[in-house]
C-alpha atoms as a PDB file:
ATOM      1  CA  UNK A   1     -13.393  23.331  22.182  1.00  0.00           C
ATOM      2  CA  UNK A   2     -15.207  26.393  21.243  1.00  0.00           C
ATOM      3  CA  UNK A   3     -18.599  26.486  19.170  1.00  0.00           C
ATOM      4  CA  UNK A   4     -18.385  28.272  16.077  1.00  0.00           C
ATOM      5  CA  UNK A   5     -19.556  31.306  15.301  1.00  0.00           C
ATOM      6  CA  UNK A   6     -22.959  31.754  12.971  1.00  0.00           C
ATOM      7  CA  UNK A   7     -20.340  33.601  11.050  1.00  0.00           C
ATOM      8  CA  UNK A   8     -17.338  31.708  10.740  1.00  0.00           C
ATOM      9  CA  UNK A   9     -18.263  30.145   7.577  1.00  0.00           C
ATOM     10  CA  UNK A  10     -20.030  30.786   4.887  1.00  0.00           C
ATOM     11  CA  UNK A  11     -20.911  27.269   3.955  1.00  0.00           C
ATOM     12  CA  UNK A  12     -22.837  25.998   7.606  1.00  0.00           C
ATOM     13  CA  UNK A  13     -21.538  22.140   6.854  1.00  0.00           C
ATOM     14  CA  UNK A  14     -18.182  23.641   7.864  1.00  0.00           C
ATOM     15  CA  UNK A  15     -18.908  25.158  10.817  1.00  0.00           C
ATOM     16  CA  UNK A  16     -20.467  21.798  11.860  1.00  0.00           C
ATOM     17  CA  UNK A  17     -16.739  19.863  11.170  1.00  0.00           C
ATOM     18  CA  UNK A  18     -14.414  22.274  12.839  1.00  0.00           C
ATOM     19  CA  UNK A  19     -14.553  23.839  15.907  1.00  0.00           C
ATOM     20  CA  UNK A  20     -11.165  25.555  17.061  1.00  0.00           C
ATOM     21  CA  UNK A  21     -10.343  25.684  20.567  1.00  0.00           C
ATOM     22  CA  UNK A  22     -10.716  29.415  20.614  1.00  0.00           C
ATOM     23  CA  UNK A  23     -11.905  32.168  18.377  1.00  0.00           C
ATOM     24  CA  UNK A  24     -10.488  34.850  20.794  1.00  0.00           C
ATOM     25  CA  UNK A  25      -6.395  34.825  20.595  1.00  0.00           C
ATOM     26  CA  UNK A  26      -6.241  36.359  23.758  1.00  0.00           C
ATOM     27  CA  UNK A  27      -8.512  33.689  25.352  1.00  0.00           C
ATOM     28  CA  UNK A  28      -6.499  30.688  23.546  1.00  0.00           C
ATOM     29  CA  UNK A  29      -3.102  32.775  25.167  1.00  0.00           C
ATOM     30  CA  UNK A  30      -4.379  32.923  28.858  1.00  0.00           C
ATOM     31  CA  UNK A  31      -5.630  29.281  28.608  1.00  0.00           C
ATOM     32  CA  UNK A  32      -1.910  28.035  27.492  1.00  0.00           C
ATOM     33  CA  UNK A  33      -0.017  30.122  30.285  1.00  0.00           C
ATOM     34  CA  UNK A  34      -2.356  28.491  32.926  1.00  0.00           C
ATOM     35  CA  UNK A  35      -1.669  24.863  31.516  1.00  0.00           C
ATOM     36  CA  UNK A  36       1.563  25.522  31.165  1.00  0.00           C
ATOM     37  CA  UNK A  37       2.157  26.477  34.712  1.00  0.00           C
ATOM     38  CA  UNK A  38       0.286  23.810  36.005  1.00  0.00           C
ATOM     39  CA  UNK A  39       2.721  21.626  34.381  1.00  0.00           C
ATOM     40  CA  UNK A  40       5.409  23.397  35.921  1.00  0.00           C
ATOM     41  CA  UNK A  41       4.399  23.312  39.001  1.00  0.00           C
ATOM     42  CA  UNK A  42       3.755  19.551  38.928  1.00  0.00           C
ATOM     43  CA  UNK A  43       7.032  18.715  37.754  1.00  0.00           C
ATOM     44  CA  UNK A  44       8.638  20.810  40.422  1.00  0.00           C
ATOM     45  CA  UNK A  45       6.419  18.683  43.033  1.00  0.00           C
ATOM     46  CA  UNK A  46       7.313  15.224  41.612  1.00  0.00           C
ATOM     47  CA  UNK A  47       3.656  14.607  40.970  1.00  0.00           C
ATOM     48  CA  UNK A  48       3.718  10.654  40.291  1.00  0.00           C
ATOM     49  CA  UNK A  49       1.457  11.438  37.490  1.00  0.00           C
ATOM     50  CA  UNK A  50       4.137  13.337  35.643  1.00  0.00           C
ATOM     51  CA  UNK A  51       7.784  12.484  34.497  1.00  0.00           C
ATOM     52  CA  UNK A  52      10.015  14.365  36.898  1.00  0.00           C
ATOM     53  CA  UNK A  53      12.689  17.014  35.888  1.00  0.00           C
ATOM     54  CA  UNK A  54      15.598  15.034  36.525  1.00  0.00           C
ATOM     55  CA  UNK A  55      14.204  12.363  34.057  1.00  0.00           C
ATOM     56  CA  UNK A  56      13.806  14.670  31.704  1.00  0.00           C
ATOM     57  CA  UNK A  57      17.593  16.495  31.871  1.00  0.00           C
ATOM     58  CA  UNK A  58      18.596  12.801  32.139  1.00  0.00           C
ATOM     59  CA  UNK A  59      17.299  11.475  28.856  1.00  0.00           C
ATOM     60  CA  UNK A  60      18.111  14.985  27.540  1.00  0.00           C
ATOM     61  CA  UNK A  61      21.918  14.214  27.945  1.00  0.00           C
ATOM     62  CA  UNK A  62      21.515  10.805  26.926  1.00  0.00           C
ATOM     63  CA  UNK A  63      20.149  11.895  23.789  1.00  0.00           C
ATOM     64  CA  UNK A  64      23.296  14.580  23.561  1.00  0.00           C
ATOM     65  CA  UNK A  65      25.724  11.340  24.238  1.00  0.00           C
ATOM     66  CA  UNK A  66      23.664   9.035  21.056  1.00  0.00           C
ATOM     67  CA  UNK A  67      24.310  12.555  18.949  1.00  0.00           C
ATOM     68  CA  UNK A  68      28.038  12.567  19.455  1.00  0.00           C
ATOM     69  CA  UNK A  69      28.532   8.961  19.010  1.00  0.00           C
ATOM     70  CA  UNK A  70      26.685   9.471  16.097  1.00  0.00           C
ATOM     71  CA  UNK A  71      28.422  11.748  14.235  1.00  0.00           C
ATOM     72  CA  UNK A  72      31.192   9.750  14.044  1.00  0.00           C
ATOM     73  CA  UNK A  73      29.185   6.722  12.667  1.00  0.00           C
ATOM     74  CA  UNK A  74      28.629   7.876   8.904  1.00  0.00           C
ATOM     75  CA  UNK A  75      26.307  10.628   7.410  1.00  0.00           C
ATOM     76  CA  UNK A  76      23.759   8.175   7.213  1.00  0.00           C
ATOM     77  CA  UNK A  77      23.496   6.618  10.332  1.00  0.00           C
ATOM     78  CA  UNK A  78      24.345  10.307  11.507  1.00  0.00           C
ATOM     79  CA  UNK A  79      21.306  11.889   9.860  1.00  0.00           C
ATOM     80  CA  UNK A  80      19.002   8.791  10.846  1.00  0.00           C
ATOM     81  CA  UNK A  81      19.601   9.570  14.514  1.00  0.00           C
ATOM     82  CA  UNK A  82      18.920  13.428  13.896  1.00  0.00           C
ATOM     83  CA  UNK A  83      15.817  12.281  13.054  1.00  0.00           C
ATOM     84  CA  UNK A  84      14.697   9.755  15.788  1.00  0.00           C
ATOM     85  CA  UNK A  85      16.229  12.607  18.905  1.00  0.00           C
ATOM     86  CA  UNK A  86      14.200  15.440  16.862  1.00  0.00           C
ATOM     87  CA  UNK A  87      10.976  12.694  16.931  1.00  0.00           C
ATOM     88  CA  UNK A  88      11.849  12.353  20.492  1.00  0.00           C
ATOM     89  CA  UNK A  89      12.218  15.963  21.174  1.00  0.00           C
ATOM     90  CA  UNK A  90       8.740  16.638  19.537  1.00  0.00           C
ATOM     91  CA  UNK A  91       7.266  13.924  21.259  1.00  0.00           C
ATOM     92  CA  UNK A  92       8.028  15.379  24.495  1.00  0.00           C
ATOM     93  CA  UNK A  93       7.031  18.727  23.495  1.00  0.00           C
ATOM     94  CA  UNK A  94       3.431  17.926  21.973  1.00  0.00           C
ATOM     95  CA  UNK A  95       2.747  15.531  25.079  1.00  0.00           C
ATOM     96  CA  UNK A  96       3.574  18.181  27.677  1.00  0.00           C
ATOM     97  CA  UNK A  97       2.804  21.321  25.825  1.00  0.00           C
ATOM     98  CA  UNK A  98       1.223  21.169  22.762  1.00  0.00           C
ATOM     99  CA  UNK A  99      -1.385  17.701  23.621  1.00  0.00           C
ATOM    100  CA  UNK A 100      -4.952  19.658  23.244  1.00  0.00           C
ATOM    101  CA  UNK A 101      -4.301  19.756  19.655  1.00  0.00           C
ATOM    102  CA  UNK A 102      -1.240  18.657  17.577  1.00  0.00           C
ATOM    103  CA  UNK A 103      -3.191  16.011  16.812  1.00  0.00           C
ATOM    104  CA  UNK A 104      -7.178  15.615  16.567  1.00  0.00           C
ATOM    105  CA  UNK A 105     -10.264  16.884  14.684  1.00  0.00           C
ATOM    106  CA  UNK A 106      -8.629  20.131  14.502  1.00  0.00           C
ATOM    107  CA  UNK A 107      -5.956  18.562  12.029  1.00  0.00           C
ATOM    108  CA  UNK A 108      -2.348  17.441  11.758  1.00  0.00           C
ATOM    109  CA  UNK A 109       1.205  18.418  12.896  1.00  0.00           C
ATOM    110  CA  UNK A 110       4.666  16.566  11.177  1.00  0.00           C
ATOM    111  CA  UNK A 111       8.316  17.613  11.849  1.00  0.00           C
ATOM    112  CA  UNK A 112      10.376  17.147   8.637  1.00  0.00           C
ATOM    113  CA  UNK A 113      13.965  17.222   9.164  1.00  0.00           C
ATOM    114  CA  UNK A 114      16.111  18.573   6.133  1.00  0.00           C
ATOM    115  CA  UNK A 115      19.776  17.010   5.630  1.00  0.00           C
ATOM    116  CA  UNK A 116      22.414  19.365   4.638  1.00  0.00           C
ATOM    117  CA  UNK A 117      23.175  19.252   1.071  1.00  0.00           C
ATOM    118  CA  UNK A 118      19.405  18.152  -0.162  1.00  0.00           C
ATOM    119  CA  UNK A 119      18.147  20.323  -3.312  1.00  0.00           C
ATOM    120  CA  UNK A 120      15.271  21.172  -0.560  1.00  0.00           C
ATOM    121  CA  UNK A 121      17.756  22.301   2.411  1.00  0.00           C
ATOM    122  CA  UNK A 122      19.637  24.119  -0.750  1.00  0.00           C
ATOM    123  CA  UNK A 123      16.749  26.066  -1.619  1.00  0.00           C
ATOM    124  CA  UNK A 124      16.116  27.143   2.426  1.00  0.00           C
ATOM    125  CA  UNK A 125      19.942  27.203   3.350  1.00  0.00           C
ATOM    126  CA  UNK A 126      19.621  30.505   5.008  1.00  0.00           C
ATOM    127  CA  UNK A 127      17.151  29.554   7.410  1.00  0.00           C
ATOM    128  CA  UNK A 128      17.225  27.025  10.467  1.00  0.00           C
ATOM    129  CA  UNK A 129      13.552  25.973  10.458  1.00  0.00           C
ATOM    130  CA  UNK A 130       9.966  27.104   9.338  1.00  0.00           C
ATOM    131  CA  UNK A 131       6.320  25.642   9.428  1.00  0.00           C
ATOM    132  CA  UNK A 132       4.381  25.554   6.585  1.00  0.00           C
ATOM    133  CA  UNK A 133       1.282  26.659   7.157  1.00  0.00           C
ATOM    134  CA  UNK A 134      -1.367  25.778   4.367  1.00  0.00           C
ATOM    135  CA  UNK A 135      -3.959  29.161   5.362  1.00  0.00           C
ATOM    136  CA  UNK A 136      -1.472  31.302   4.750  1.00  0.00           C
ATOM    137  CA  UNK A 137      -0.945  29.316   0.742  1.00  0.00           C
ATOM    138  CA  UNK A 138      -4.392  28.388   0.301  1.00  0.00           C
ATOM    139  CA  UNK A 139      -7.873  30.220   1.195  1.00  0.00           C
ATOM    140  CA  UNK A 140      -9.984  27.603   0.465  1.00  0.00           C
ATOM    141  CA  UNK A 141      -8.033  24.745   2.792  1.00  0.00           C
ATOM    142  CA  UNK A 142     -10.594  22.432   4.609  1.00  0.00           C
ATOM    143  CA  UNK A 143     -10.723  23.495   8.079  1.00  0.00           C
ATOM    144  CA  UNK A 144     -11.344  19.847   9.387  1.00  0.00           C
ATOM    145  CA  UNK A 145      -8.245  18.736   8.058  1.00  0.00           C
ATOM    146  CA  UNK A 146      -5.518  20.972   8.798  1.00  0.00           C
ATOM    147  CA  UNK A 147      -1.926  19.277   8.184  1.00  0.00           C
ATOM    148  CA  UNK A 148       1.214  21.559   8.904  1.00  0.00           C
ATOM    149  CA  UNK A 149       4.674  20.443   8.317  1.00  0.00           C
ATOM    150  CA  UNK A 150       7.301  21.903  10.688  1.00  0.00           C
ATOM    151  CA  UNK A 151      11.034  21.548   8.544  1.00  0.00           C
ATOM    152  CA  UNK A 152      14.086  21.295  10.286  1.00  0.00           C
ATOM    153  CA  UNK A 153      17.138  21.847   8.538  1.00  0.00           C
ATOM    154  CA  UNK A 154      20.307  20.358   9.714  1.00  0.00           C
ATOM    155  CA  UNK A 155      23.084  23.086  10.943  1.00  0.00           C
ATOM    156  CA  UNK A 156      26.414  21.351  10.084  1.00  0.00           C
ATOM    157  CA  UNK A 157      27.435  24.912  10.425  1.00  0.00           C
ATOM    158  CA  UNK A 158      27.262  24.752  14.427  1.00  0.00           C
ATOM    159  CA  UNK A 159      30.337  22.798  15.073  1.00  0.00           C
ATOM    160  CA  UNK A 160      29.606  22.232  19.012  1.00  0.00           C
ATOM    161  CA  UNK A 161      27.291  18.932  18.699  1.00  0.00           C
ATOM    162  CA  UNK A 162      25.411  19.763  21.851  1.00  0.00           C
ATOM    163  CA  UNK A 163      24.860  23.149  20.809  1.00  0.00           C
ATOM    164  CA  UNK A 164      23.750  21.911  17.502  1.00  0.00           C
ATOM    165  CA  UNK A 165      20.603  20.028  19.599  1.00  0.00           C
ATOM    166  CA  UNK A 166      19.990  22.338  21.799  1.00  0.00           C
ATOM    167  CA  UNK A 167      19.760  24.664  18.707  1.00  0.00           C
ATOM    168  CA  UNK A 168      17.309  21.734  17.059  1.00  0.00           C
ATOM    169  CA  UNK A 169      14.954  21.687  20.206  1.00  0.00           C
ATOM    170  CA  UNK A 170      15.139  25.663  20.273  1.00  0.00           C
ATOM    171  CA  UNK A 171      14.046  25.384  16.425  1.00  0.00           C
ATOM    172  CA  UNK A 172      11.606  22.789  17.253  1.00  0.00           C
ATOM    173  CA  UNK A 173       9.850  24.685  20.014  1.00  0.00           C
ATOM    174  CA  UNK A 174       9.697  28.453  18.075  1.00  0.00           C
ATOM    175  CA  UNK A 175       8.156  26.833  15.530  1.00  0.00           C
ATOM    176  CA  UNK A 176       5.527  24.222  16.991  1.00  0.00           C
ATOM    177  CA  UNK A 177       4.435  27.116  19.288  1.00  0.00           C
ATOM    178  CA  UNK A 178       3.496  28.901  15.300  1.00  0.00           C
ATOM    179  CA  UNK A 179       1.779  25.569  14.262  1.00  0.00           C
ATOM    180  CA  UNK A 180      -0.137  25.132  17.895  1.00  0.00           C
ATOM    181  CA  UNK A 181      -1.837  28.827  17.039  1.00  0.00           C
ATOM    182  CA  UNK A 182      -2.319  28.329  13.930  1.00  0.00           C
ATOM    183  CA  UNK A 183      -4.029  25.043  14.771  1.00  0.00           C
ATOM    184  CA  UNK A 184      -6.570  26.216  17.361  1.00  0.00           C
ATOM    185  CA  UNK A 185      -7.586  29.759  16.566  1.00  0.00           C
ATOM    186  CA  UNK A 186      -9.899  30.441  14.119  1.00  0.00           C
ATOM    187  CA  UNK A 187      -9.112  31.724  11.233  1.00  0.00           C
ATOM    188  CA  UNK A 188     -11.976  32.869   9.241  1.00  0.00           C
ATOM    189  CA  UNK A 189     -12.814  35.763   7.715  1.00  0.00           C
ATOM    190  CA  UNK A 190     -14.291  37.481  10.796  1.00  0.00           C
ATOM    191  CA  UNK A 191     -12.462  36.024  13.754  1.00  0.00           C
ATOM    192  CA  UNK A 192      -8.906  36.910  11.666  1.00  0.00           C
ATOM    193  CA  UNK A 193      -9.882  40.721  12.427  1.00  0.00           C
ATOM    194  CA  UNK A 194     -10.639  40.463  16.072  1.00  0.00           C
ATOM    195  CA  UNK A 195      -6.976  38.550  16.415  1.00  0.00           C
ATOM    196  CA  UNK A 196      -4.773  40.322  13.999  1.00  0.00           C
ATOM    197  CA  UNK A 197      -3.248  42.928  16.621  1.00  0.00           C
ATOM    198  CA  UNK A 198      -2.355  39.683  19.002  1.00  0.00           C
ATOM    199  CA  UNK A 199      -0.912  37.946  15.875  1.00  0.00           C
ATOM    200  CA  UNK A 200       1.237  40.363  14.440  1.00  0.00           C
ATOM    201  CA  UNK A 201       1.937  40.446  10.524  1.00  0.00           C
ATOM    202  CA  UNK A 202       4.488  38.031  10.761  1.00  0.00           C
ATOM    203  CA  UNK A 203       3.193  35.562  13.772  1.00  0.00           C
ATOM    204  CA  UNK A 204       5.599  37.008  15.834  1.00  0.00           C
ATOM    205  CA  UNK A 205       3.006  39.904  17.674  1.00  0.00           C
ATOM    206  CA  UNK A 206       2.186  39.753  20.901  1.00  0.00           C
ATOM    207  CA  UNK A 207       0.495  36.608  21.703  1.00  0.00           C
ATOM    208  CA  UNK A 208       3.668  34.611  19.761  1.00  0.00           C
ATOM    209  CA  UNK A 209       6.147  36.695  22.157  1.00  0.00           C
ATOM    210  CA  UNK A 210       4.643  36.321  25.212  1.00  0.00           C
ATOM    211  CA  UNK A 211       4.160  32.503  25.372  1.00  0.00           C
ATOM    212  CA  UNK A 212       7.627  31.976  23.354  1.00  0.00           C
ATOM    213  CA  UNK A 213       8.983  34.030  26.512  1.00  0.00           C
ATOM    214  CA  UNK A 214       7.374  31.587  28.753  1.00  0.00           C
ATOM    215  CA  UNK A 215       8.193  28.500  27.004  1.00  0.00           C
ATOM    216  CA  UNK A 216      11.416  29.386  26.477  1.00  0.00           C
ATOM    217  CA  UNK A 217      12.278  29.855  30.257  1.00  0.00           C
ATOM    218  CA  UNK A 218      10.798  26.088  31.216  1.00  0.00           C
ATOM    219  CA  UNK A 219      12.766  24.756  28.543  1.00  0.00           C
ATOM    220  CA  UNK A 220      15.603  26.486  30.117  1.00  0.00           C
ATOM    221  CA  UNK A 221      15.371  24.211  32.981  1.00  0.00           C
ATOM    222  CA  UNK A 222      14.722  20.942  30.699  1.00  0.00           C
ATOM    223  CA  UNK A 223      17.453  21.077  28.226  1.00  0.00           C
ATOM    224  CA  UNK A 224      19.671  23.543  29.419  1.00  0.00           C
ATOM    225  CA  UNK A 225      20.499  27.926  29.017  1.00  0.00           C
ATOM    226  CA  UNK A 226      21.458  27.590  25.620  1.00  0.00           C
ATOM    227  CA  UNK A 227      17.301  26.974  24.656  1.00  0.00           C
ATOM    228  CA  UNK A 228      17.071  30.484  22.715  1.00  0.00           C
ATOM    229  CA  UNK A 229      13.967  31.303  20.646  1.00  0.00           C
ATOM    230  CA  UNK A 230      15.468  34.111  18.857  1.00  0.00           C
ATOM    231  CA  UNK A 231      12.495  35.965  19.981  1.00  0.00           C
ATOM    232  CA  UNK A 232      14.287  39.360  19.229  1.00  0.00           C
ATOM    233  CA  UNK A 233      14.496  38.275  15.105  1.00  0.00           C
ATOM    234  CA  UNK A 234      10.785  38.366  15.348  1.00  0.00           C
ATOM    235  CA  UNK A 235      10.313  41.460  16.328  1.00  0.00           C
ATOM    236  CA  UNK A 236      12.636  42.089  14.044  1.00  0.00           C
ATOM    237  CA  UNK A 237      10.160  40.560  11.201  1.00  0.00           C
ATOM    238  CA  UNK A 238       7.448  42.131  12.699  1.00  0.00           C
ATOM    239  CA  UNK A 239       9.229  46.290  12.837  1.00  0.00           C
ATOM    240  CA  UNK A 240      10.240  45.494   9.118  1.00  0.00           C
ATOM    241  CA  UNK A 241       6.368  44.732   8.196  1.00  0.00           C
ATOM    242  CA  UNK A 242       5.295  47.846   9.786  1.00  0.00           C
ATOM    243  CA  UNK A 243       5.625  47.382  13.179  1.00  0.00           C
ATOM    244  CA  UNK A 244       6.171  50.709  15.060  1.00  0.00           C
ATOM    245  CA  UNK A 245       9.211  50.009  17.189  1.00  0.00           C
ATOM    246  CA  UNK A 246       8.045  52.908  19.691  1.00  0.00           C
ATOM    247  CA  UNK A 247       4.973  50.801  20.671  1.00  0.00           C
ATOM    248  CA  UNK A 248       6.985  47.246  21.434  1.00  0.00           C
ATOM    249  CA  UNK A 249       6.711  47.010  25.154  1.00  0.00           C
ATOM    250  CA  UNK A 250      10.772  45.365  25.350  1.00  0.00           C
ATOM    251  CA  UNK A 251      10.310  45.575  28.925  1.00  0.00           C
ATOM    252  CA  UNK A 252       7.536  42.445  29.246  1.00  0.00           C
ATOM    253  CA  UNK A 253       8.697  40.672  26.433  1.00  0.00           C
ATOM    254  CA  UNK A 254      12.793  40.755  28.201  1.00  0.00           C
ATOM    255  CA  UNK A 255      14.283  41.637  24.641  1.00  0.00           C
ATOM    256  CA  UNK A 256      16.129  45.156  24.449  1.00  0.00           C
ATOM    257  CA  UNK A 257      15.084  47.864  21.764  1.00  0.00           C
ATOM    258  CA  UNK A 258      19.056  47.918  20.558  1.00  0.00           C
ATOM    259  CA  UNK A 259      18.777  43.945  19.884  1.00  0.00           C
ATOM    260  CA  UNK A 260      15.681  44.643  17.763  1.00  0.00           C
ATOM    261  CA  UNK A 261      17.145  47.948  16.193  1.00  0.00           C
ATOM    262  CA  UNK A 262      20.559  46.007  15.378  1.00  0.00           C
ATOM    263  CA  UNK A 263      19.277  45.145  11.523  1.00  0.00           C
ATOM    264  CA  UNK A 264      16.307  46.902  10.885  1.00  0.00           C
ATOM    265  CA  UNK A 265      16.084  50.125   9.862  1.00  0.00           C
ATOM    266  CA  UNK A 266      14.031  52.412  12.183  1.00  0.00           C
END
């Protein structure tokens, strides 16, 4: 963890309570990428300490065989499994990705997921998943005690089953990467200034895109090529907030200009 900064809060008790694992976005970025290919590379050496990819692909399908079977069970039963593979799916992600923080003094991370025809999937029908992020709807949140939902809204609209869950974990993972930065970068008055530009206006700027690119790729290889962050409706988010397209490197983050151009106005 980092020490806070003299300036990070106005009231010293605070600073005392929370300390964020970085106040430099950057810093928090470079950190990630190196854990995250040290878990790569472990997995890819059958380190006995770590579950080994072939475990993980084979509870992967297993989970896409209970889904199918499912389906056919009920809506109930059908939306009750939804929400033990999604549990599963998170588990896996916040143990090998996400463990320095989900959960601890910085605060608290819970997947929600939505069934179709709720008035509170209703309300959100036109999107697949979002966190809810209590800085961004209150100033004066308590920084020791962080708690972000993540909501997943079932896609009934995906007819392929499997491609429904890969879709699920591809929601899952776009969104717990926003809740993991959110979680561990500090967010104060000051430190918010120095990490705008990595942030973006939308928390889909630079930082977001480059470990979403990375994390997408590794989940590639865990659950399959149809793991797709939608990294290019992002930048789509982040052009339509201001963003000057002209100054998105496409080339590093492996999205082309013409995806990004497709439905924003430039």
């Amino acid at each position: 963890m980092a020490p806070p900064h003299p300036t990070c809060f106005k009231n010293a008790s605070d600073a005392e309570i929370y300390e964020p694992l970085s106040h430099d976005l950057l810093e928090l970025e470079e950190k990630t990428m190196a854990d995250w290919d040290d878990f790569e590379a472990r997995v890819q050496t059958n380190d006995e300490n770590m579950v080994n990819m072939t475990d993980i692909q084979k509870e992967f399908r297993q989970q896409v065989s209970d889904y199918i079977v499912a389906a056919s069970e009920g809506q109930k039963a059908f939306v009750a499994v939804q929400k033990r593979i999604l549990d599963e799916i998170w588990e896996f992600l916040s143990d090998n990705f996400f463990q320095m923080t989900m959960e601890g003094q910085n605060g608290h991370c819970d997947v929600r997921f939505v069934p179709h025809g709720t008035r509170f999937w209703k309300d959100n029908s036109k999107v697949q998943g979002y966190t809810e992020n209590p800085r961004e709807l209150d100033d004066d949140y308590n920084p020791s005690g962080l708690y972000i939902d993540i909501f997943i809204f079932e896609s009934k609209h995906i007819g392929d089953l499997e491609k429904r869950l890969v879709g699920y974990a591809s929601v899952l993972a776009h969104e717990a990467l926003h809740a993991f930065l959110a979680l561990n970068t500090c967010n104060c008055d000051s430190c918010i200034m120095v990490n705008i530009a990595g942030e973006g206006a939308t928390g889909h700027g630079p930082t977001w895109q480059r470990l979403a690119k990375r994390l997408e790729a590794i989940l590639r290889t865990c659950f399959g090529p149809g793991i797709n962050f939608l990294r290019q409706n992002g930048l789509r988010e982040e052009v339509a907030a201001g963003l000057n397209i002209d100054n998105i490197p496409f080339e590093e983050y492996g999205i082309s200009r013409e995806e990004v151009e497709r439905k924003v106005k430039v």
